[in-house]
C-alpha atoms as a PDB file:
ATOM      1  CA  UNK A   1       0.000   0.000   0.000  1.00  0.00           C
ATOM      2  CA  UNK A   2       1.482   3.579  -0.759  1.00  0.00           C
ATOM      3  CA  UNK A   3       0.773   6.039   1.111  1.00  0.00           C
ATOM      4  CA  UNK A   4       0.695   9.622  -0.263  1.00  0.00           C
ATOM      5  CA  UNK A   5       2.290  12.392   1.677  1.00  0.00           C
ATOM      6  CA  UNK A   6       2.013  15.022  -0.955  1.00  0.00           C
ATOM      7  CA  UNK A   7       6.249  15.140  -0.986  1.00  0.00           C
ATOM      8  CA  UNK A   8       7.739  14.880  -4.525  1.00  0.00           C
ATOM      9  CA  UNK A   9      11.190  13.266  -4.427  1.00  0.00           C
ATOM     10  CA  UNK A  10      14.145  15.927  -5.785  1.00  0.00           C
ATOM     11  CA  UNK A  11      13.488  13.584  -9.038  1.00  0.00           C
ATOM     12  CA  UNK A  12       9.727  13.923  -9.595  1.00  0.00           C
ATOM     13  CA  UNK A  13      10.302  17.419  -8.650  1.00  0.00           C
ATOM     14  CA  UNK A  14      13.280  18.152 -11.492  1.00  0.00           C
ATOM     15  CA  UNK A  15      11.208  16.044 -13.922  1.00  0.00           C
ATOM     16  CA  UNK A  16       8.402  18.222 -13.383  1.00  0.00           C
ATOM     17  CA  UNK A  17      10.441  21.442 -13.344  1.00  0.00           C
ATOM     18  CA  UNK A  18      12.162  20.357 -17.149  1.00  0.00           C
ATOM     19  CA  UNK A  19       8.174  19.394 -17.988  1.00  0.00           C
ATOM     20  CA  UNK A  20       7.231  23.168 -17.425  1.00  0.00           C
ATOM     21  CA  UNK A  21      10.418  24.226 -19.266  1.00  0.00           C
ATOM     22  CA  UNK A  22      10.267  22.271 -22.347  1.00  0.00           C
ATOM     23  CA  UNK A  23       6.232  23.510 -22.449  1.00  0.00           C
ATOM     24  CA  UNK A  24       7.437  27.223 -21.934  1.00  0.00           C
ATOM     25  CA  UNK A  25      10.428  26.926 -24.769  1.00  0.00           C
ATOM     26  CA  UNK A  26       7.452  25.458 -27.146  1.00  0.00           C
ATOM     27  CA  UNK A  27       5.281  28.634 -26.667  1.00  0.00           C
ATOM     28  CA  UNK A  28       8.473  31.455 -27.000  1.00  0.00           C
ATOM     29  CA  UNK A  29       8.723  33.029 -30.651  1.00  0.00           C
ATOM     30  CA  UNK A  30      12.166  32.853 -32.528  1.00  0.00           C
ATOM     31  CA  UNK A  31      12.982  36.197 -31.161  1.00  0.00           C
ATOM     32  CA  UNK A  32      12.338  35.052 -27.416  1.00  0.00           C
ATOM     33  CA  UNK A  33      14.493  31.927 -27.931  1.00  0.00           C
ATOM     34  CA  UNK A  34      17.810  33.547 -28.900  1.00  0.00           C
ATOM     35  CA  UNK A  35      17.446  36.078 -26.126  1.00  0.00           C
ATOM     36  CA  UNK A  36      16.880  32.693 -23.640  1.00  0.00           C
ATOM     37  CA  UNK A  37      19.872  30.963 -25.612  1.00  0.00           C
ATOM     38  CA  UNK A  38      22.128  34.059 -24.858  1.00  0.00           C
ATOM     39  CA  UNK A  39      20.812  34.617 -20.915  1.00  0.00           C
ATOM     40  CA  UNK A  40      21.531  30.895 -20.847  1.00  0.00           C
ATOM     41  CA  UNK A  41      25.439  31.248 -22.199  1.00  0.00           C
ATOM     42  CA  UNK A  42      26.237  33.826 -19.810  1.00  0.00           C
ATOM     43  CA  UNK A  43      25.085  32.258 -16.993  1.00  0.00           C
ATOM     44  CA  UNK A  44      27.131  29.043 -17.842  1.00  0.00           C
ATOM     45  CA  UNK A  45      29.648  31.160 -18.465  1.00  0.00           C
ATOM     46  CA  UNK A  46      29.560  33.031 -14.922  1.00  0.00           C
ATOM     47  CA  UNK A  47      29.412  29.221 -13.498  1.00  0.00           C
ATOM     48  CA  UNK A  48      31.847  27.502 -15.548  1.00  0.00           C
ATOM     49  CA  UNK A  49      35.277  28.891 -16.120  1.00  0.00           C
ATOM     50  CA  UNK A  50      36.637  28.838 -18.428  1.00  0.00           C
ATOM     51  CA  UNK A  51      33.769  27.957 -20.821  1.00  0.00           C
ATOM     52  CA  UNK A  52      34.056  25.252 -23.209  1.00  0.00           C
ATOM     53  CA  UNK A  53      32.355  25.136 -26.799  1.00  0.00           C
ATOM     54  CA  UNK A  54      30.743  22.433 -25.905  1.00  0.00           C
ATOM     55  CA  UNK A  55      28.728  23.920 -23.292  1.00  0.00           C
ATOM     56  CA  UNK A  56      27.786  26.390 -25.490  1.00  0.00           C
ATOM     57  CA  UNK A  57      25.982  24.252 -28.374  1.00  0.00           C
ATOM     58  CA  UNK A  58      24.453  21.993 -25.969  1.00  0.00           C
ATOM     59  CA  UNK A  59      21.531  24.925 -25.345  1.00  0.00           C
END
């Protein structure tokens, strides 16, 4: 018997976070996505040093 508590595990949680991010990216225009792409490659950039291409083309 399993017993809900109402608690997501940090798994169900990130797979429901990268749910509501892929259905977001699907609704942005052109435009909206290259502005995301670039807020995206300076933030890995601010995290990662130094950057490598490869985290760059993986957006």
């Amino acid at each position: 018997m399993i017993i809900q508590t109402g608690f997501k595990t940090p798994e169900e949680r990130q797979a429901e976070e990268e749910k509501e991010f892929i259905t977001m990216w699907r609704k942005l225009t052109t435009q909206q996505k290259i502005i995301m792409k670039r807020l995206m490659i300076r933030l890995i950039n601010k995290q990662a040093a130094p950057p490598t291409e490869a985290n760059i083309y993986n957006l």
